[in-house]
N, C-alpha and C. Protein backbone atom coordinates (compact mmCIF):
# COMPACT_ATOMS: atom_id res chain seq x y z
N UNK A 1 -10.88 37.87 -59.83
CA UNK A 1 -12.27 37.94 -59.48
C UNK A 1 -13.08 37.02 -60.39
N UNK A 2 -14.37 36.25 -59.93
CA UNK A 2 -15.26 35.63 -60.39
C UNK A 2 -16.24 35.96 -60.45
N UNK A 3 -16.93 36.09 -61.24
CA UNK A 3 -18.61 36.17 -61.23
C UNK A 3 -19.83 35.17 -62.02
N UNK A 4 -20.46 34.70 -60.99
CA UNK A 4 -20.92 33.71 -61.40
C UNK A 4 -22.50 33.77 -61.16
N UNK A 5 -23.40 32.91 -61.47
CA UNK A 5 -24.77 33.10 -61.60
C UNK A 5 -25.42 32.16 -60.37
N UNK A 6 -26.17 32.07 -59.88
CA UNK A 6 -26.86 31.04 -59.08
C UNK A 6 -28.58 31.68 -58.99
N UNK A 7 -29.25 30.82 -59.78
CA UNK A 7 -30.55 31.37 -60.07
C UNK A 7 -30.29 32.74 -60.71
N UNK A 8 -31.55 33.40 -60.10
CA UNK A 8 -31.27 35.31 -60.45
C UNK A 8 -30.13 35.99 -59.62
N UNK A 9 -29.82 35.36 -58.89
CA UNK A 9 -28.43 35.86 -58.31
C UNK A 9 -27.34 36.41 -58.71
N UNK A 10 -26.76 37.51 -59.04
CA UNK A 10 -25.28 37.49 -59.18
C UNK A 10 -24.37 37.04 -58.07
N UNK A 11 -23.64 36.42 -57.90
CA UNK A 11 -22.40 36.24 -57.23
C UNK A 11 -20.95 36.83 -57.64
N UNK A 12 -20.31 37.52 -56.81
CA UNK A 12 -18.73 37.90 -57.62
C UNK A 12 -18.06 37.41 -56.26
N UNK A 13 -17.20 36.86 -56.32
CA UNK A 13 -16.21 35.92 -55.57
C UNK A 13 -14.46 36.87 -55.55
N UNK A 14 -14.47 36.90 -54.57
CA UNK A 14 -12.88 37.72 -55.19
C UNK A 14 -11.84 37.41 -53.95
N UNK A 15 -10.63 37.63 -53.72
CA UNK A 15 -9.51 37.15 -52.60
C UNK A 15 -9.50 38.66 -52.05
N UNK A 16 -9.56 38.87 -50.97
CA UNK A 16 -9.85 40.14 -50.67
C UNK A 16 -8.30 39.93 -50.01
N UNK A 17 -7.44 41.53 -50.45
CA UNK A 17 -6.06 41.43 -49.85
C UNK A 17 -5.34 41.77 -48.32
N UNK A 18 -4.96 40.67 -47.80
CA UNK A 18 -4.98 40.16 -46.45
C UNK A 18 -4.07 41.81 -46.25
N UNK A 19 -3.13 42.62 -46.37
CA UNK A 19 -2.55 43.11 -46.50
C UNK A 19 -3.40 44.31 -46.26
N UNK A 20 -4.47 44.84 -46.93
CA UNK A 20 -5.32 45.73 -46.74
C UNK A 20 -6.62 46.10 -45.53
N UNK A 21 -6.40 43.87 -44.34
CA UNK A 21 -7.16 43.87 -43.90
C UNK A 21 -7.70 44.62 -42.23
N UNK A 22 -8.64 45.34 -42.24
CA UNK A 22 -8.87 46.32 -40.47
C UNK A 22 -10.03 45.52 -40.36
N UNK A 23 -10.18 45.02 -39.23
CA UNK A 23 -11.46 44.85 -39.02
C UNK A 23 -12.91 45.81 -38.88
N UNK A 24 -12.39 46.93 -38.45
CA UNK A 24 -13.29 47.82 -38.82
C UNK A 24 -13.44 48.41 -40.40
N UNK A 25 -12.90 48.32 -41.29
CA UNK A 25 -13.02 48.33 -42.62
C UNK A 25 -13.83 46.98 -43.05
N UNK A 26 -13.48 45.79 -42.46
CA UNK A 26 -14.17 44.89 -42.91
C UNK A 26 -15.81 44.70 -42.19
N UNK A 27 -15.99 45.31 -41.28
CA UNK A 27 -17.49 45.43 -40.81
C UNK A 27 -18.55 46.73 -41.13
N UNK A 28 -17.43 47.28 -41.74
CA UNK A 28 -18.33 48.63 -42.75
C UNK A 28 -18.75 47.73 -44.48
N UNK A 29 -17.89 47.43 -44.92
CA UNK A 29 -17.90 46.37 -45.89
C UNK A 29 -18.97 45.01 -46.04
N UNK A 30 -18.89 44.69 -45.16
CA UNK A 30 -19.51 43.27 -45.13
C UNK A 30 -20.65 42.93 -44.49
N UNK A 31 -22.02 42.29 -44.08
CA UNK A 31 -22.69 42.65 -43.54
C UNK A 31 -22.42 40.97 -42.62
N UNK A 32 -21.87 40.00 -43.31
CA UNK A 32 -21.39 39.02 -42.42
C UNK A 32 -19.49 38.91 -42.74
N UNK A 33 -19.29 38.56 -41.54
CA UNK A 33 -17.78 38.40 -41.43
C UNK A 33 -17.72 36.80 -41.36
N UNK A 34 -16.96 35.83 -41.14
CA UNK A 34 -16.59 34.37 -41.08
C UNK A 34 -15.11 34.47 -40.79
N UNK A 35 -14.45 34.88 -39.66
CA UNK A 35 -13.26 34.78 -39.61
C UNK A 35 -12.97 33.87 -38.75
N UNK A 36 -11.86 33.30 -38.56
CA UNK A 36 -11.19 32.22 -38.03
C UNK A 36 -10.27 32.90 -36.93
N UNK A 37 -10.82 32.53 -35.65
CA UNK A 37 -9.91 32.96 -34.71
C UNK A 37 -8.87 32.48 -33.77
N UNK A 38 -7.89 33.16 -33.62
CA UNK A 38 -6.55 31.95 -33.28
C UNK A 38 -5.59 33.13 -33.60
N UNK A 39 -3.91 32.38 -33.27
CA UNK A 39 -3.15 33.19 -32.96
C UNK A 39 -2.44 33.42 -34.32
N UNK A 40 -3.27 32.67 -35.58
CA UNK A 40 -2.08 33.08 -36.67
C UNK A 40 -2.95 34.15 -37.78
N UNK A 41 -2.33 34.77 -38.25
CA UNK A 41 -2.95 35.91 -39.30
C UNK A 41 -3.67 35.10 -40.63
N UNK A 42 -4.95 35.38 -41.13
CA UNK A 42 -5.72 35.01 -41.82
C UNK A 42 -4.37 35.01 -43.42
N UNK A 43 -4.58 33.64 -43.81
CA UNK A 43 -3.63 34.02 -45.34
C UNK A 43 -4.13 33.94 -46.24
N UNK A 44 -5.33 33.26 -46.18
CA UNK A 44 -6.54 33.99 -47.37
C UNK A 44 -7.60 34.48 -47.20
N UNK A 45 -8.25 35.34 -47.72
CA UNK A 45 -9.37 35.87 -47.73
C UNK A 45 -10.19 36.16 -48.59
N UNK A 46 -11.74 35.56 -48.64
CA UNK A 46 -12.26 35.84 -49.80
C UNK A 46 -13.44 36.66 -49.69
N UNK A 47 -13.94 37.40 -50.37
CA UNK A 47 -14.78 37.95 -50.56
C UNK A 47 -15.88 38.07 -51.26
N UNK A 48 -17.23 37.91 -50.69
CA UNK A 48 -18.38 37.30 -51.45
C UNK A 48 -19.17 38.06 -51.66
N UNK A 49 -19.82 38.72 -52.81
CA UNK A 49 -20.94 39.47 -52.58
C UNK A 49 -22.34 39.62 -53.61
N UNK A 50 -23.25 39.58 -53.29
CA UNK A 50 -24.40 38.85 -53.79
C UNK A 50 -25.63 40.09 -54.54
N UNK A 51 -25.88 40.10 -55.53
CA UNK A 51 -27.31 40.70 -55.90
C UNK A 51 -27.61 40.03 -57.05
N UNK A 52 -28.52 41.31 -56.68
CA UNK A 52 -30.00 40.91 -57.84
C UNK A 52 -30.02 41.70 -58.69
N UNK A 53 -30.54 41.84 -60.01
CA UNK A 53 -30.55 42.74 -60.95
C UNK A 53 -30.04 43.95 -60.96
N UNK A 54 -28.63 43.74 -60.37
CA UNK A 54 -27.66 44.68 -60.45
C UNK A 54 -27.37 45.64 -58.74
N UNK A 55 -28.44 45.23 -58.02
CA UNK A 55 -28.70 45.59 -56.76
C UNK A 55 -27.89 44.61 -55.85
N UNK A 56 -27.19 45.73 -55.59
CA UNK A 56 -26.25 44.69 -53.97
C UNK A 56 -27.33 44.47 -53.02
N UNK A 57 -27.24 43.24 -52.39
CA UNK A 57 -27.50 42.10 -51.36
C UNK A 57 -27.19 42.05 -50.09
N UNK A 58 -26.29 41.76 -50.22
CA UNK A 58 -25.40 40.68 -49.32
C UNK A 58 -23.77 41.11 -49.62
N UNK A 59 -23.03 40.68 -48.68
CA UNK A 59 -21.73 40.98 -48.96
C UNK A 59 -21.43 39.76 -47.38
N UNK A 60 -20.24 39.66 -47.84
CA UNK A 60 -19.86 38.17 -46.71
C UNK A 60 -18.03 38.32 -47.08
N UNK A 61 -17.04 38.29 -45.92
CA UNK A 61 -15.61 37.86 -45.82
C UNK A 61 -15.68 36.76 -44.80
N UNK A 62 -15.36 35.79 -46.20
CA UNK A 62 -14.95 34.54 -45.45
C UNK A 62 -12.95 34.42 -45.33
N UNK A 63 -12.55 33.83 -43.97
CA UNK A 63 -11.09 33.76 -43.94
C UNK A 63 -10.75 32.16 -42.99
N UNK A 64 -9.30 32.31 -43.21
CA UNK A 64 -9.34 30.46 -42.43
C UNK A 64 -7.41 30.74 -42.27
N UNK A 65 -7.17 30.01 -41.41
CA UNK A 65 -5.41 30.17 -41.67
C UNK A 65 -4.95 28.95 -42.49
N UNK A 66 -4.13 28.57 -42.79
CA UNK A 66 -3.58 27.36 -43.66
C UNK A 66 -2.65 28.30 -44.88
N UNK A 67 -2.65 27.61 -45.65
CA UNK A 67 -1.87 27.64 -47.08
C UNK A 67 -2.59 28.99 -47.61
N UNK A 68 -2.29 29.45 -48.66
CA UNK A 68 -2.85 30.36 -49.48
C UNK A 68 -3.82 30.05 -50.78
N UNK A 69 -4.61 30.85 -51.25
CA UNK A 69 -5.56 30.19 -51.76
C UNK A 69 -6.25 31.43 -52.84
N UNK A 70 -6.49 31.08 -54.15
CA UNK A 70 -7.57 32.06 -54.81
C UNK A 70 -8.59 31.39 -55.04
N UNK A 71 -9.52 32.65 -55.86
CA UNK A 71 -10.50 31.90 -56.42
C UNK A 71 -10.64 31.58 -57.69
N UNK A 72 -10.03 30.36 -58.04
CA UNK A 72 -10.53 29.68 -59.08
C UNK A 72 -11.54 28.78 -59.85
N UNK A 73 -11.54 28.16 -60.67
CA UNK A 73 -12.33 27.70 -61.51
C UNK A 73 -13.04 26.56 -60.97
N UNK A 74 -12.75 25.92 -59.64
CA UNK A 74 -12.66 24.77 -59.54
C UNK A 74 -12.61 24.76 -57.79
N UNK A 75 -12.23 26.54 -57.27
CA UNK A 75 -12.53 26.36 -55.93
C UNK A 75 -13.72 26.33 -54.89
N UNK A 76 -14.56 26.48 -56.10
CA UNK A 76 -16.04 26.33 -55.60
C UNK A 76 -17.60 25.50 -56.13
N UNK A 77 -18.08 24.94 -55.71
CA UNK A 77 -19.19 24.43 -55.97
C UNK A 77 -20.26 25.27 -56.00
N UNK A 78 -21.43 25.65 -56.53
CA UNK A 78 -22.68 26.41 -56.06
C UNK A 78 -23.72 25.51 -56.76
N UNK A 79 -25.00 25.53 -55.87
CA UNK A 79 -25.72 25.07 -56.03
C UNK A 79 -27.16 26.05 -55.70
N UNK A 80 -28.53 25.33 -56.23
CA UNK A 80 -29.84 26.40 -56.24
C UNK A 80 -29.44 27.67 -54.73
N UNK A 81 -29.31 26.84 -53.45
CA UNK A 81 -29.70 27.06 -52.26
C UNK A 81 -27.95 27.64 -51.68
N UNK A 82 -27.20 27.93 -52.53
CA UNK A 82 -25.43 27.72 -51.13
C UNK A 82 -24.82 27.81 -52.38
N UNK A 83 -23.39 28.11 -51.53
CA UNK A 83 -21.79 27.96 -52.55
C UNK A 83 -21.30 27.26 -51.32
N UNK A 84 -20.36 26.54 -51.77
CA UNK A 84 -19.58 26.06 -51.11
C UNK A 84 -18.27 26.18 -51.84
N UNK A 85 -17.48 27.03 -50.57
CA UNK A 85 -16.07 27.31 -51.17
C UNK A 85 -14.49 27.09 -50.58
N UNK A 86 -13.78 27.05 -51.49
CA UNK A 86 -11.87 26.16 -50.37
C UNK A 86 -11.78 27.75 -50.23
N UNK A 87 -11.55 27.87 -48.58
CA UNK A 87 -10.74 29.19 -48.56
C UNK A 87 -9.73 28.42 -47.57
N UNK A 88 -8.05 28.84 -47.78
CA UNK A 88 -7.05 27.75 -47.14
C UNK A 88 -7.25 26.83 -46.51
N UNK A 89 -7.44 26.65 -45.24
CA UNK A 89 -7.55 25.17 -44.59
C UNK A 89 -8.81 24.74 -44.72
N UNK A 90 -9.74 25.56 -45.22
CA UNK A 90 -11.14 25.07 -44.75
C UNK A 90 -12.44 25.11 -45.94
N UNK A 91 -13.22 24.55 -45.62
CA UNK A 91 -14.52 24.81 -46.57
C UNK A 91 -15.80 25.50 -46.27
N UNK A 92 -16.29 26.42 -46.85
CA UNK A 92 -17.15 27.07 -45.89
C UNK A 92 -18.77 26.62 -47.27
N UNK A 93 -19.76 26.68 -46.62
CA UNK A 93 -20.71 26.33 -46.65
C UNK A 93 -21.60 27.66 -46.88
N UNK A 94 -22.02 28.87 -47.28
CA UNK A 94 -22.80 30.17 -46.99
C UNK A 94 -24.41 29.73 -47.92
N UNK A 95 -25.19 29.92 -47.73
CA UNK A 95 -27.04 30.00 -47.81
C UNK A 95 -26.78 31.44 -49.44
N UNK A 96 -27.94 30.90 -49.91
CA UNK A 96 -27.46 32.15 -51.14
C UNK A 96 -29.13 32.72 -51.59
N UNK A 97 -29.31 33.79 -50.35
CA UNK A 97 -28.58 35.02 -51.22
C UNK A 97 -28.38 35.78 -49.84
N UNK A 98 -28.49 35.28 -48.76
CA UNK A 98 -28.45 35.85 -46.97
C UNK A 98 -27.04 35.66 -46.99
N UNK A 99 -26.21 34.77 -47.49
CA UNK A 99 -24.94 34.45 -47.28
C UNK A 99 -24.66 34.06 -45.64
N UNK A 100 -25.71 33.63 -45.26
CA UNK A 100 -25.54 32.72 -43.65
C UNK A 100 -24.36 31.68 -44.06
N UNK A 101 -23.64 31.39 -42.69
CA UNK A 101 -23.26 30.25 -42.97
C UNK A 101 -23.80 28.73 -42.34
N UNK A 102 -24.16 28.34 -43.25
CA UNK A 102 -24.54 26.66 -43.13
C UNK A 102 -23.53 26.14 -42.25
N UNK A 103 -22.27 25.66 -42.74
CA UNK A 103 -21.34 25.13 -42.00
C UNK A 103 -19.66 25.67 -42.33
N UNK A 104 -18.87 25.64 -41.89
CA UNK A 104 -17.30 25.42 -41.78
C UNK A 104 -16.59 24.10 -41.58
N UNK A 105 -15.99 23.62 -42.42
CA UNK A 105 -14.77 22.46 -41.79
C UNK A 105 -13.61 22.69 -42.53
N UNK A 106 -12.68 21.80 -41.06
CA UNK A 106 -11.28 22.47 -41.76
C UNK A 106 -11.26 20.85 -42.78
N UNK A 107 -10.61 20.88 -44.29
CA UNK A 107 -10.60 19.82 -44.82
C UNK A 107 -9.44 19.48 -45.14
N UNK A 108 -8.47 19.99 -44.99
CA UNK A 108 -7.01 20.15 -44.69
C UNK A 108 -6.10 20.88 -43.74
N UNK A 109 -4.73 20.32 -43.33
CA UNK A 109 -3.73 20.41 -42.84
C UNK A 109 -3.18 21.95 -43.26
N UNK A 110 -3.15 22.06 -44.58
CA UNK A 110 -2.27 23.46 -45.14
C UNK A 110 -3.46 24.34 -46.03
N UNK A 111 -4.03 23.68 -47.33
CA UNK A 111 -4.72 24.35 -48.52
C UNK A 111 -5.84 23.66 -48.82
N UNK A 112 -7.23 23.67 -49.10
CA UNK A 112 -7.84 23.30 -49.99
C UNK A 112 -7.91 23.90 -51.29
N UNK A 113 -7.20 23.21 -52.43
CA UNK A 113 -7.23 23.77 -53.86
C UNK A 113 -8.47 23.87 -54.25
N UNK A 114 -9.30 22.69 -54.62
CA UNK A 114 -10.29 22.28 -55.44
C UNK A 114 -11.87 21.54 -54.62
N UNK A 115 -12.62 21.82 -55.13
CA UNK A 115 -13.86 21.20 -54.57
C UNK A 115 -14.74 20.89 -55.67
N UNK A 116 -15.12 19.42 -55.44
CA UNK A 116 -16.05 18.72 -56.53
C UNK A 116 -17.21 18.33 -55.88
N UNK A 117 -18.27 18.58 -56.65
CA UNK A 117 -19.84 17.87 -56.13
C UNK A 117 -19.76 16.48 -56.71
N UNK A 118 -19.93 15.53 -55.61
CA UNK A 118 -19.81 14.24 -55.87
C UNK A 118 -21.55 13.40 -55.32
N UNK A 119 -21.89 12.96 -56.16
CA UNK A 119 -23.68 12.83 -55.86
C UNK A 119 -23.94 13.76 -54.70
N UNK A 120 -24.37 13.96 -53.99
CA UNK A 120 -24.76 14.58 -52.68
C UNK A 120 -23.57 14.94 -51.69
N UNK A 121 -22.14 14.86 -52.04
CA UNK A 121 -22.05 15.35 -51.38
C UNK A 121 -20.40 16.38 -52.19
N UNK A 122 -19.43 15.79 -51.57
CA UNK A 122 -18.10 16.84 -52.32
C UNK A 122 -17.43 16.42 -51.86
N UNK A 123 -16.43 16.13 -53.34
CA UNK A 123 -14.59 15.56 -52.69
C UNK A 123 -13.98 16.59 -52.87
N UNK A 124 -12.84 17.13 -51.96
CA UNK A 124 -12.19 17.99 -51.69
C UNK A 124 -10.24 18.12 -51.94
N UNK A 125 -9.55 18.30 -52.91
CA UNK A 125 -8.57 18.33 -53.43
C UNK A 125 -7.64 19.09 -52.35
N UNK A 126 -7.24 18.65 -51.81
CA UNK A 126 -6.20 19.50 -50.45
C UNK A 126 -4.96 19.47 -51.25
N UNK A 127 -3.81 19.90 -50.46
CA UNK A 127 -2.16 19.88 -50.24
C UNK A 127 -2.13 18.69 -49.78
N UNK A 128 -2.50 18.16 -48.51
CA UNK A 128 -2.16 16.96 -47.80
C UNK A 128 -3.15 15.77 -47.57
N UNK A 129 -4.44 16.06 -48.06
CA UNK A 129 -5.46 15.35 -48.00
C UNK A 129 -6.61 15.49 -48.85
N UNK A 130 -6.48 14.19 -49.36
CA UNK A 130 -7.99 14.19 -50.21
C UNK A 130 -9.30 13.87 -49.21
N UNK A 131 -10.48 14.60 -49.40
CA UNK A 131 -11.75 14.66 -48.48
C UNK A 131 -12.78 14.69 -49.09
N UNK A 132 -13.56 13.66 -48.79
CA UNK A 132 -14.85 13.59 -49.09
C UNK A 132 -15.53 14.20 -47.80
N UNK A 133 -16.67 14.94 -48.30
CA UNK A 133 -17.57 15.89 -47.12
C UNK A 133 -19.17 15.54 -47.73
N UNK A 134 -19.79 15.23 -46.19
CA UNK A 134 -21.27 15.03 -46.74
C UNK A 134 -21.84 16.45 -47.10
N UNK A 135 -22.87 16.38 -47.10
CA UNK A 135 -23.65 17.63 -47.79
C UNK A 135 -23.44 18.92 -46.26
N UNK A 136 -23.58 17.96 -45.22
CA UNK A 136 -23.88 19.14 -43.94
C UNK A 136 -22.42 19.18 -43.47
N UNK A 137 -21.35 18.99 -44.18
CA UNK A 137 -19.86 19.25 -44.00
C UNK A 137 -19.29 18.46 -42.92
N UNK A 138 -19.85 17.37 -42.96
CA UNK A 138 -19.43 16.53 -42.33
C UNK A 138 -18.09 15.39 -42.33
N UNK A 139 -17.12 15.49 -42.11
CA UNK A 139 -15.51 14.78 -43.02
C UNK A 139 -15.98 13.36 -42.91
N UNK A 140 -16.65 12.61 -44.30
CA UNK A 140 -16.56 10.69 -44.60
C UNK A 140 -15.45 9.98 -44.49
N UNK A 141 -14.75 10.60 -45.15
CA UNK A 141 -13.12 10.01 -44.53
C UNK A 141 -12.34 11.10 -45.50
N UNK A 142 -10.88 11.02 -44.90
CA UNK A 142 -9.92 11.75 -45.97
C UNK A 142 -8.85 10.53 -45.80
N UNK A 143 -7.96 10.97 -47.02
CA UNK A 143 -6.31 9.86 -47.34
C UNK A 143 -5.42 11.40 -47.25
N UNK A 144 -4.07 10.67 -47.23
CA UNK A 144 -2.80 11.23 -47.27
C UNK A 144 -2.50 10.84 -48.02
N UNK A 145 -1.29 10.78 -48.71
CA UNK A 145 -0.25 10.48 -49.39
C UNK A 145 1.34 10.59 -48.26
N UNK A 146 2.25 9.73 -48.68
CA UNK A 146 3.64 10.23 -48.84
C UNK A 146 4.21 11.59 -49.26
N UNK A 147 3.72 12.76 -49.78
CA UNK A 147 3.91 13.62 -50.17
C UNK A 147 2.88 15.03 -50.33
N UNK A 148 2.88 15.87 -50.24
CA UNK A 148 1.96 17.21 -50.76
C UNK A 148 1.16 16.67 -52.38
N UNK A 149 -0.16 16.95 -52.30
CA UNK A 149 -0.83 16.58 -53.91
C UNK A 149 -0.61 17.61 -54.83
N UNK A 150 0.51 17.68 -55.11
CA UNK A 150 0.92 19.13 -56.14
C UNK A 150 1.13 17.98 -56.87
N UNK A 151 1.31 17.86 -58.53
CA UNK A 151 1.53 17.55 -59.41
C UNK A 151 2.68 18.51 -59.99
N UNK A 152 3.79 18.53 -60.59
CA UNK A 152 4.85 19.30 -61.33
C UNK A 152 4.57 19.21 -62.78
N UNK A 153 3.90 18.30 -63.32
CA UNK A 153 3.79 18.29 -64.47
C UNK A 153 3.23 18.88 -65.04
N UNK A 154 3.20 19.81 -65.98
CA UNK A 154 2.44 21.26 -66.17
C UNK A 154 1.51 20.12 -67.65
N UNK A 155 2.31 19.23 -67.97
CA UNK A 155 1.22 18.72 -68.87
C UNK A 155 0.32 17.42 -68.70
N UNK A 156 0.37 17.38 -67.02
CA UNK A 156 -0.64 16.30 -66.55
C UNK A 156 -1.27 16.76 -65.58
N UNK A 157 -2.82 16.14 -65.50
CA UNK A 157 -3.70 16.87 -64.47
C UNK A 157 -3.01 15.88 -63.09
N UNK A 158 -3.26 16.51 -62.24
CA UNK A 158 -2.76 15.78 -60.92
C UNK A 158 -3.81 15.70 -60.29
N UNK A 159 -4.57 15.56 -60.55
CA UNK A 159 -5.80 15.48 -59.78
C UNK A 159 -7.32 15.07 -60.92
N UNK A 160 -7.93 14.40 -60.60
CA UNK A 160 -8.61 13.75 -61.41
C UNK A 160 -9.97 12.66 -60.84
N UNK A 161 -11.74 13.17 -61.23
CA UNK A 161 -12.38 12.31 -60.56
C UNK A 161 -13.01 11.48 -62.26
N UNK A 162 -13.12 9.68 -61.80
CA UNK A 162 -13.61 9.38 -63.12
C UNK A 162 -14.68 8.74 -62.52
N UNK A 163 -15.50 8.16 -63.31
CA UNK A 163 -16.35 7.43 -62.53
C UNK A 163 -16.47 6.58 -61.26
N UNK A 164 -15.21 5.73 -61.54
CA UNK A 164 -14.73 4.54 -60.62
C UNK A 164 -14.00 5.15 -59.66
N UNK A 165 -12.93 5.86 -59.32
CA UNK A 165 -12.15 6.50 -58.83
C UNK A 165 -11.50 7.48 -59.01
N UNK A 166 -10.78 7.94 -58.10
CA UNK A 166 -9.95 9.50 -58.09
C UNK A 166 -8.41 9.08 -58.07
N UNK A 167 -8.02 10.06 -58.88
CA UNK A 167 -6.22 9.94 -59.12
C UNK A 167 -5.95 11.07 -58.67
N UNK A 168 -4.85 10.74 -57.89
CA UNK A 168 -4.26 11.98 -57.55
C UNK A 168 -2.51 11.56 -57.34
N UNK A 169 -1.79 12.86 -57.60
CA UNK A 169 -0.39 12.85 -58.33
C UNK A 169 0.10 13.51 -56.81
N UNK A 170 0.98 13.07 -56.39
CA UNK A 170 2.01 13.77 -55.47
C UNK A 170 3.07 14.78 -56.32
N UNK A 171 3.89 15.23 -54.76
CA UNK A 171 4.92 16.00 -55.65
C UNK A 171 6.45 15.34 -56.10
N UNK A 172 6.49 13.84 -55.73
CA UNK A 172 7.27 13.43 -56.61
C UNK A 172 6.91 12.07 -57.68
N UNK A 173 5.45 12.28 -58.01
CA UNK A 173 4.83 11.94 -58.71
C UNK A 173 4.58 10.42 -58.69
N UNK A 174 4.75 10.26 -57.56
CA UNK A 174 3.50 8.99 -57.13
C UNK A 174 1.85 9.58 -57.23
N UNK A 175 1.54 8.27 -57.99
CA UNK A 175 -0.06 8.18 -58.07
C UNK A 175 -0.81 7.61 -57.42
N UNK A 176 -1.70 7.75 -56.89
CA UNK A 176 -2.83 7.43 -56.21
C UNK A 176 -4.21 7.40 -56.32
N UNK A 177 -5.06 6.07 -56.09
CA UNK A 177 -6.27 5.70 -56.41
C UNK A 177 -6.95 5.57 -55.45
N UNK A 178 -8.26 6.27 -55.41
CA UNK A 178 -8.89 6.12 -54.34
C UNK A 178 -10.61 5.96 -54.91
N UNK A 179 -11.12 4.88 -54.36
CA UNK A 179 -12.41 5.00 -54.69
C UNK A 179 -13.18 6.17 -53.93
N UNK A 180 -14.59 5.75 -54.08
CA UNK A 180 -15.54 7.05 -54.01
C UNK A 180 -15.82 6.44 -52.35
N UNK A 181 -15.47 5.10 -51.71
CA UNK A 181 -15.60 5.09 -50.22
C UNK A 181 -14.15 5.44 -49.51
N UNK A 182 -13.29 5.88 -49.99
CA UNK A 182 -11.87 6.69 -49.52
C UNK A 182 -11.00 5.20 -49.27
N UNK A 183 -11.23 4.07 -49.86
CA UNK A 183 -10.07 3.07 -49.73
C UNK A 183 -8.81 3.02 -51.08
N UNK A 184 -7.94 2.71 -50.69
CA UNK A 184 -7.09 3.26 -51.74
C UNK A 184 -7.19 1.76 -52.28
N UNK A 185 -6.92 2.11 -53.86
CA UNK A 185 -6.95 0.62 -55.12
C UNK A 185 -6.28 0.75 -55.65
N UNK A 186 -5.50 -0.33 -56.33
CA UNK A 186 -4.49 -0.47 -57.44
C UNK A 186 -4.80 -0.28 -58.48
């Protein structure tokens, strides 16, 4: 679980367990749902819920199918007005403190790990694709690789934004450069 600040807001962020999930448990719970509908079972699920000086808000389950996914340090952006967060295949966009959702896109094939605010808008750290997204979740372009962007090296970041460009490590540790317009550089 996370808990994080946005203005006077509390936010607590948590993976709500797919295992535990009824939909009627989740609409007593939640006052917005965001589920992804289709024929495969949700494999992550997160759970959002919002107050104010200790007073619950808002409460929101966001879900997506793809890869599996928590909430970490790095799987979300928030800003004055929104969070924007990787729940498996997708990125969801929610208004803060209504927890509407702004937008959804899927920004990967399997997982979104990581999400970075990049001037106005956010590059997006997938399994199979790196993604830049405008502000209204719009996909600027994404790359592939030859391989899944897992890094093995427990003592190198595999993923990396510097000024000039983004590195990113496959899983048999080819590297890759990509500027901030998604063309790949040497």
């Amino acid at each position: 679980m996370s808990q994080i600040s946005i203005g006077d807001y509390t936010v607590e962020l948590s993976v709500y367990p797919f295992k535990e999930y009824t939909a009627v448990d989740s609409e007593e719970k939640y006052d917005r749902l965001y589920l992804e509908e289709g024929e495969y079972s949700f494999m992550t699920m997160v759970a959002i819920k919002v107050s104010l000086a200790g007073e619950p808000l808002k409460g929101a389950l966001i879900g997506a199918t793809g890869g599996g996914a928590g909430v970490l340090e790095n799987s979300f952006v928030t800003e004055p007005d929104r969070i924007v967060i990787c729940c498996s295949d997708s990125v969801f966009s929610l208004s803060i403190p209504d927890l509407s959702l702004i937008w959804k896109t899927k920004a990967d094939w399997a997982t979104c790990f990581e999400i970075f605010k990049y001037q106005s808008d956010y590059i997006v750290h997938g399994e199979m694709d790196i993604t830049r997204l405008g502000r209204d979740g719009q996909i600027i372009w994404q790359q592939s690789g030859a391989d899944i962007f897992v890094c093995l090296d427990p003592n190198e970041a595999g993923f990396i934004l510097t000024d000039q460009y983004i590195l990113a490590t496959d899983f048999e540790n080819r590297k890759y450069k990509f500027d901030y317009k998604g063309n790949i550089i040497d």
